[in-house]
Protein backbone atom coordinates (compact mmCIF):
# COMPACT_ATOMS: atom_id res chain seq x y z
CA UNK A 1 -25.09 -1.93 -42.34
CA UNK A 2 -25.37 0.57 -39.52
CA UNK A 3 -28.11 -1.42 -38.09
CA UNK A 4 -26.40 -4.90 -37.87
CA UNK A 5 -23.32 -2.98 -37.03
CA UNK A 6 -24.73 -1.34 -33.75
CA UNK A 7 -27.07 -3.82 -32.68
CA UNK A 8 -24.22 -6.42 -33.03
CA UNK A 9 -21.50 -3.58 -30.86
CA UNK A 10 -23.74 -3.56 -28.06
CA UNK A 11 -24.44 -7.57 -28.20
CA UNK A 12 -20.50 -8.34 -28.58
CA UNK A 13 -20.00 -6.50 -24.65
CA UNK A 14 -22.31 -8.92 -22.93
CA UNK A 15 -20.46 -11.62 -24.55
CA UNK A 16 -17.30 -10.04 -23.60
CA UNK A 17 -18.44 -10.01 -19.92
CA UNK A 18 -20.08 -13.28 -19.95
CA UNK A 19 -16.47 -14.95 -20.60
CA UNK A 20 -14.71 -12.02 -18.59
CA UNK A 21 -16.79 -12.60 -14.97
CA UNK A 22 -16.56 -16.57 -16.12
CA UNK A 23 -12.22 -16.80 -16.44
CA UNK A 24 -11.80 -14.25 -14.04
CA UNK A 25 -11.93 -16.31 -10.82
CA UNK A 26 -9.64 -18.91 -12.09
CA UNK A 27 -7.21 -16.27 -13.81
CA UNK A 28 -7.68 -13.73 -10.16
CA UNK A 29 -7.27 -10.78 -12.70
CA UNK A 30 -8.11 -8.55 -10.15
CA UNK A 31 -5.84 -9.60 -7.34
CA UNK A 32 -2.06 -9.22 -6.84
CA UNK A 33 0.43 -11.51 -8.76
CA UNK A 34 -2.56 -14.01 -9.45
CA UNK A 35 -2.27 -15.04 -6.09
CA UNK A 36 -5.38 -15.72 -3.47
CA UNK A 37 -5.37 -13.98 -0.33
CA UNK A 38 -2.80 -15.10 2.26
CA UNK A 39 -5.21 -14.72 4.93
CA UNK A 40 -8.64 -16.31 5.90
CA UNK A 41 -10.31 -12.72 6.11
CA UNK A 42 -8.46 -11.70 2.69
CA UNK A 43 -10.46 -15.15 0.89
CA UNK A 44 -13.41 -14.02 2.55
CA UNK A 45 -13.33 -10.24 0.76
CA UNK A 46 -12.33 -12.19 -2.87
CA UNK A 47 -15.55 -13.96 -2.36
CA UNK A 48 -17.71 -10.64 -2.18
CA UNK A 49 -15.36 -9.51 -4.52
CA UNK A 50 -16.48 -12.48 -6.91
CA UNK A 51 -20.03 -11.90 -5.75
CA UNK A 52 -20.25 -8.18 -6.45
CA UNK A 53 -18.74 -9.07 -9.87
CA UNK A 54 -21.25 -11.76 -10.67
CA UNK A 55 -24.11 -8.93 -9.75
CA UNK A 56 -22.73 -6.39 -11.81
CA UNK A 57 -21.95 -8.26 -15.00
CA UNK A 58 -25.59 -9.96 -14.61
CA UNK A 59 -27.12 -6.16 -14.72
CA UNK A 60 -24.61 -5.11 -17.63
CA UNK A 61 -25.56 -8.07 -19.66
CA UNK A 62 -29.20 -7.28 -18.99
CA UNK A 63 -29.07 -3.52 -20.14
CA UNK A 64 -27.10 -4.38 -23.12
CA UNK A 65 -29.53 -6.76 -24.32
CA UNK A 66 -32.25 -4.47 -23.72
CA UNK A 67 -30.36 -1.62 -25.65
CA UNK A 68 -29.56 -4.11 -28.42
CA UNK A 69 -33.25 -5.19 -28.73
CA UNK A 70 -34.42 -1.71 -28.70
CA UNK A 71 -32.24 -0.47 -31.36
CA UNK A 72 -33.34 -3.02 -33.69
CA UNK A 73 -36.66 -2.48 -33.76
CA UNK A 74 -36.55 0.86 -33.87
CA UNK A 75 -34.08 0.56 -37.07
CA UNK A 76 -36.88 -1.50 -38.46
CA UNK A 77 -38.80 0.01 -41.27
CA UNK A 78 -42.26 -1.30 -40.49
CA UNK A 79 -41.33 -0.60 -36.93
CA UNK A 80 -43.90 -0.75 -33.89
CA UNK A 81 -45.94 2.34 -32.33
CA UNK A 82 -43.14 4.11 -29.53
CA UNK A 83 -44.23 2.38 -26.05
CA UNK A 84 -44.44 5.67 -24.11
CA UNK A 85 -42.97 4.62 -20.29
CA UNK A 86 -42.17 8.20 -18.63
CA UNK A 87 -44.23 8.68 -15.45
CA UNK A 88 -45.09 4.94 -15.22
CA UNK A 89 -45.86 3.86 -11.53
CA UNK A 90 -45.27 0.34 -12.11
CA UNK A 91 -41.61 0.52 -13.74
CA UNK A 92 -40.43 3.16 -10.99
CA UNK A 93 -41.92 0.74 -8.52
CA UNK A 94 -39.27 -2.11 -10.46
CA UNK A 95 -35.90 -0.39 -10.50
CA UNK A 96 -36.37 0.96 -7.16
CA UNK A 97 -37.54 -1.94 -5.32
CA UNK A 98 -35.26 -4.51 -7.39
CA UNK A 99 -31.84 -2.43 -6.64
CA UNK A 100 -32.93 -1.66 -3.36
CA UNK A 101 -33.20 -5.68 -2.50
CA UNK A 102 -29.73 -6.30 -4.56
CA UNK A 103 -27.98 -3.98 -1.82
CA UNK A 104 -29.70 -4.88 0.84
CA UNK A 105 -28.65 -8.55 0.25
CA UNK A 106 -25.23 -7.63 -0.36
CA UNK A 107 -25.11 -5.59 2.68
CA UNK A 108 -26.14 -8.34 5.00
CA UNK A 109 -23.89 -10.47 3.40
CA UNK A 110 -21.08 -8.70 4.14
CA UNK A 111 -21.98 -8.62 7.76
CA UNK A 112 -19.96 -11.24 8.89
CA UNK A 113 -17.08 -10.62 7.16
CA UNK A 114 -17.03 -6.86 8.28
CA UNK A 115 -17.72 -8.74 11.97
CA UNK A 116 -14.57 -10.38 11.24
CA UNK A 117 -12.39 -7.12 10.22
CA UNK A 118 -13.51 -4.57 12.64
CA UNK A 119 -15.16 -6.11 15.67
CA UNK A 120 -13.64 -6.92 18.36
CA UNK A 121 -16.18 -9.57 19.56
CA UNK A 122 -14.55 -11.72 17.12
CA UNK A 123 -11.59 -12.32 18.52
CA UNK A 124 -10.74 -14.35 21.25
CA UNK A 125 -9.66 -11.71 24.04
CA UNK A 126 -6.70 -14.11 25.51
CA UNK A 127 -5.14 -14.19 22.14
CA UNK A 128 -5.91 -10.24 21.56
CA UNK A 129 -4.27 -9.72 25.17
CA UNK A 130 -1.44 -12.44 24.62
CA UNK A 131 -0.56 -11.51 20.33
CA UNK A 132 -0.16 -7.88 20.28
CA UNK A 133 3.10 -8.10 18.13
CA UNK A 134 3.79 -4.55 17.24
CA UNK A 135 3.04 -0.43 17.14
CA UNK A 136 3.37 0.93 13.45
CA UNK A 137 3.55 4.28 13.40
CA UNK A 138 3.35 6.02 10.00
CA UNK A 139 4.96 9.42 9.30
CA UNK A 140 6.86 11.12 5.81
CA UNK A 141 7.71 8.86 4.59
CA UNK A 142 8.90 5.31 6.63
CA UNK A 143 6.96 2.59 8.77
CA UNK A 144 8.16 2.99 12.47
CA UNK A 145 7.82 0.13 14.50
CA UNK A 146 7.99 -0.87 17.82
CA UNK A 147 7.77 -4.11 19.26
CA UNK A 148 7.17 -4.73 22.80
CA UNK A 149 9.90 -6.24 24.87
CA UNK A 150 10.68 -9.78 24.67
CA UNK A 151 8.57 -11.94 27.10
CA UNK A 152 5.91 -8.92 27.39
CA UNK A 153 2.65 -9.98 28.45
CA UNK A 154 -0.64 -7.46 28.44
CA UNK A 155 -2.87 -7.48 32.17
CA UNK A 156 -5.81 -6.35 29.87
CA UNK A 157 -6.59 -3.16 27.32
CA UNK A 158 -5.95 -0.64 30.20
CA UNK A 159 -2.18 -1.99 29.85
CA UNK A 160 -1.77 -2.09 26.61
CA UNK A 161 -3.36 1.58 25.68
CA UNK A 162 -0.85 2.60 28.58
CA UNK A 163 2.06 1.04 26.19
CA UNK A 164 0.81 3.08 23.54
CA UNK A 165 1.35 6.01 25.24
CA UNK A 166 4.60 5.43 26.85
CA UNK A 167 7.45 3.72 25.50
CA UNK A 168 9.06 1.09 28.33
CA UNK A 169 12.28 -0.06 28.86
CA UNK A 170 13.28 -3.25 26.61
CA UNK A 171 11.16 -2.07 24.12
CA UNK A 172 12.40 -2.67 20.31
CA UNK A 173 12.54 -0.54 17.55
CA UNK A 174 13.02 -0.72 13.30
CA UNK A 175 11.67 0.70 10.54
CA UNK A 176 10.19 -0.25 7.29
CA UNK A 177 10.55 -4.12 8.35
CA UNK A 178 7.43 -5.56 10.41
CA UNK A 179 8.24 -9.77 11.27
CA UNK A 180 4.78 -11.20 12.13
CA UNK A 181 4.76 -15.14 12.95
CA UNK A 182 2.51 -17.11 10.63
CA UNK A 183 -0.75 -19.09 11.16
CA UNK A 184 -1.61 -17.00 14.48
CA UNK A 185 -3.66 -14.68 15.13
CA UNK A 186 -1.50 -11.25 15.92
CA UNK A 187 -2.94 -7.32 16.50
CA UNK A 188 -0.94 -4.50 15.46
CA UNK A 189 -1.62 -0.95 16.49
CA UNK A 190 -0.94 1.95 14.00
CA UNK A 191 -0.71 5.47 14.69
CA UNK A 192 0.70 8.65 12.52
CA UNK A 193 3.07 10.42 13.59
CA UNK A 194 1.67 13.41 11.06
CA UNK A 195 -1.12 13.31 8.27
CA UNK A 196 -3.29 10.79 7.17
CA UNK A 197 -1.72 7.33 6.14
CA UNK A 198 -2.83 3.88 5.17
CA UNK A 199 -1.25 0.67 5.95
CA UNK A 200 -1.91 -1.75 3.13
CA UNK A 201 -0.80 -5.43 2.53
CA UNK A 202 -2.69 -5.88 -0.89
CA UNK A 203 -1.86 -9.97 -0.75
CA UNK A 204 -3.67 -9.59 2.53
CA UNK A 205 -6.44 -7.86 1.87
CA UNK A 206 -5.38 -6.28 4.83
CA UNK A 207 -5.69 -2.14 5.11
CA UNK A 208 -6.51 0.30 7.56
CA UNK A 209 -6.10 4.20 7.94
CA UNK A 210 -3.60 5.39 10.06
CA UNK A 211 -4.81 8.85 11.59
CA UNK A 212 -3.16 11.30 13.41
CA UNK A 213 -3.74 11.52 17.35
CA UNK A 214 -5.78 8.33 17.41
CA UNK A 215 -3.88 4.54 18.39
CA UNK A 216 -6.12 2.05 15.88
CA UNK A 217 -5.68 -1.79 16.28
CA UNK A 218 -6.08 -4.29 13.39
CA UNK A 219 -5.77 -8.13 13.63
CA UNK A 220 -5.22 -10.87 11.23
CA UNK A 221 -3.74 -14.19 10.78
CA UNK A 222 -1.13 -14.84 7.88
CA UNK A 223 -1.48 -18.32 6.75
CA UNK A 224 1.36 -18.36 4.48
CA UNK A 225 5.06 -17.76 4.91
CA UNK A 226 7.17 -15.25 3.20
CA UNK A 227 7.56 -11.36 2.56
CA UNK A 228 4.49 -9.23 1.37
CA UNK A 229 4.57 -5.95 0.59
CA UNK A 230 3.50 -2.97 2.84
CA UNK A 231 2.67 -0.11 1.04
CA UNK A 232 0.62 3.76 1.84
CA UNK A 233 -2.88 3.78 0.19
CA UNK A 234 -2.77 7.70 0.92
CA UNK A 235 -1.66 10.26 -0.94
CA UNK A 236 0.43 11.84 1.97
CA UNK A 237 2.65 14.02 0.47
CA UNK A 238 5.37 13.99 -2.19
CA UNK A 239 7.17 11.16 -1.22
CA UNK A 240 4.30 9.10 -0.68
CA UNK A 241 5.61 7.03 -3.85
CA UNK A 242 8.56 5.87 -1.84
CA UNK A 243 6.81 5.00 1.42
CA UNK A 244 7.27 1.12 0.87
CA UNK A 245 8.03 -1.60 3.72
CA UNK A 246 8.04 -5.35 3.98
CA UNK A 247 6.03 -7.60 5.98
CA UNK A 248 7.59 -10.78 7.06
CA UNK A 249 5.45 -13.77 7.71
CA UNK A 250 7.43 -16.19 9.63
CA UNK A 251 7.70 -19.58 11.99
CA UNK A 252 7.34 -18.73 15.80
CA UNK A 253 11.03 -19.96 15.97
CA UNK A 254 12.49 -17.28 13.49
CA UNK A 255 9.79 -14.92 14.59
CA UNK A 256 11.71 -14.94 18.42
CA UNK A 257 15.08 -15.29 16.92
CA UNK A 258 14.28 -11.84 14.25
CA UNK A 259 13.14 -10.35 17.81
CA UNK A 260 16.75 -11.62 19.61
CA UNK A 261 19.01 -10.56 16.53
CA UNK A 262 17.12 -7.32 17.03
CA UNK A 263 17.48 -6.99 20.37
CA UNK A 264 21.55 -7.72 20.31
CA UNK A 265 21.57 -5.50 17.32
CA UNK A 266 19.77 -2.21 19.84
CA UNK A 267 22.34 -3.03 23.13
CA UNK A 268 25.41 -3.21 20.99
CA UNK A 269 27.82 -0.78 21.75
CA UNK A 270 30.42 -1.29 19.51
CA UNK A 271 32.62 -2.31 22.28
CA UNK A 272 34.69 -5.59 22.34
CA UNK A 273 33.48 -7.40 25.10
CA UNK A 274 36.25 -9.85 25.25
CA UNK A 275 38.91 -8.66 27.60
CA UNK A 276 42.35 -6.99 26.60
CA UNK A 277 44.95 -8.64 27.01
CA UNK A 278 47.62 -6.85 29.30
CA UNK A 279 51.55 -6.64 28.90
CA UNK A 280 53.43 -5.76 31.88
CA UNK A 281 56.85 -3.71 31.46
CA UNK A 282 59.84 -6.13 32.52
């Protein structure tokens, strides 16, 4: 019994992953809300998601069968002479050369899509000049934001790292709320205002430390409307739980018109600007 009971636990897991890595990428278990990435680089990191997955479960099913094997001939009565492998040249030559060539083949796969995150060579400089939408500045425990002023346009990097550090006139300001326009490419710039921070969009795949004295630019393109999440991935302090914003993903139309109410919402003085009438004594 205890044989055909272990042999057949450690047989049952393989199984289990078999069907698990198999359902998975229809079900997107691992991903928020079931949903697929909203952005072209966030369907690019399911992939080696998927890929690193496939790799994994292919090694676990392999072990497991080689544990279940192993255990039942050495349950069996009449069982073989122990094959003694310690020291052997030829099987330390096999699992260091075979998981040496797994990562090195997912490492230059990944190469483009890391290209695509973090180098700036990838994007087209007109549109990195032209779509710098907004500063994000982190701090216990909100989102700060600051767009540029309406009609803005960047000369080059020199101008726009001069923005960073100085705040212009016509500049607009919220917090917690960031309104991006959909299916373009945009760059945000994040900065923290104390400790360490991370500004994560999990249905964008989209994430990126936000560290203190240093002005860090991420780009992206959203190619879905609607309101995502935009959470902390840093422990930061004790209200790190409640440091929670929204992202807005948007037509260029309401994108401008968010910007407008914005603006009118910053210059209002509370004043009436229609005049008072007058009354004149008889």
């Amino acid at each position: 019994m205890s044989r055909l009971f272990w042999c057949g636990f450690f047989t049952l897991w393989p199984i289990v992953a078999i069907v698990a890595c198999a359902i998975s990428p229809a079900m997107n278990w691992a991903f928020p809300d079931n949903e697929p990435a909203a952005t072209e680089l966030g369907r690019r990191i399911d992939d080696l998601f998927y890929l690193i997955l496939i790799i994994v479960t292919i090694a676990f099913i392999g072990t497991m069968a080689a544990l279940s094997w192993a255990l039942w001939q050495a349950s069996k009565e009449d069982k073989p002479k122990a094959w003694f492998t310690h020291g052997s040249h030829n099987l330390e030559m096999v699992w260091t050369i075979v998981p040496s060539g797994i990562l090195l083949f997912i490492a230059l796969y990944q190469v483009d899509v890391w290209a695509m995150y973090r180098m700036r060579s990838s994007v087209d400089e007109d549109a990195y000049l032209n779509n710098v939408v907004a500063e994000v500045t982190a701090r216990q425990f909100e989102w700060r934001i600051r767009y540029p002023a309406p009609g803005t346009r960047f000369k080059d990097a020199a101008d726009i790292h001069d923005w960073l550090s100085q705040p212009r006139a016509g500049d607009l300001y919220t917090v917690n709320h960031l309104h991006v326009p959909v299916n373009k490419q945009i760059v945000i710039w994040l900065k923290s205002g104390d400790v360490q921070h991370a500004f994560f969009v999990p249905k964008l795949r989209v994430k990126q430390d936000a560290l203190p004295g240093q002005a860090i630019d991420i780009w992206f393109n959203v190619n879905k409307a609607g309101d995502y999440d935009l959470l902390c991935a840093e422990l930061c302090g004790w209200g790190h739980y409640k440091m929670r914003g929204r992202l807005s993903a948007v037509s260029e139309t309401d994108y401008q018109q968010a910007l407008q109410d914005l603006k009118n919402y910053q210059e209002d003085d509370g004043v009436d600007d229609q005049p008072v009438a007058r009354t004149t004594s008889p």
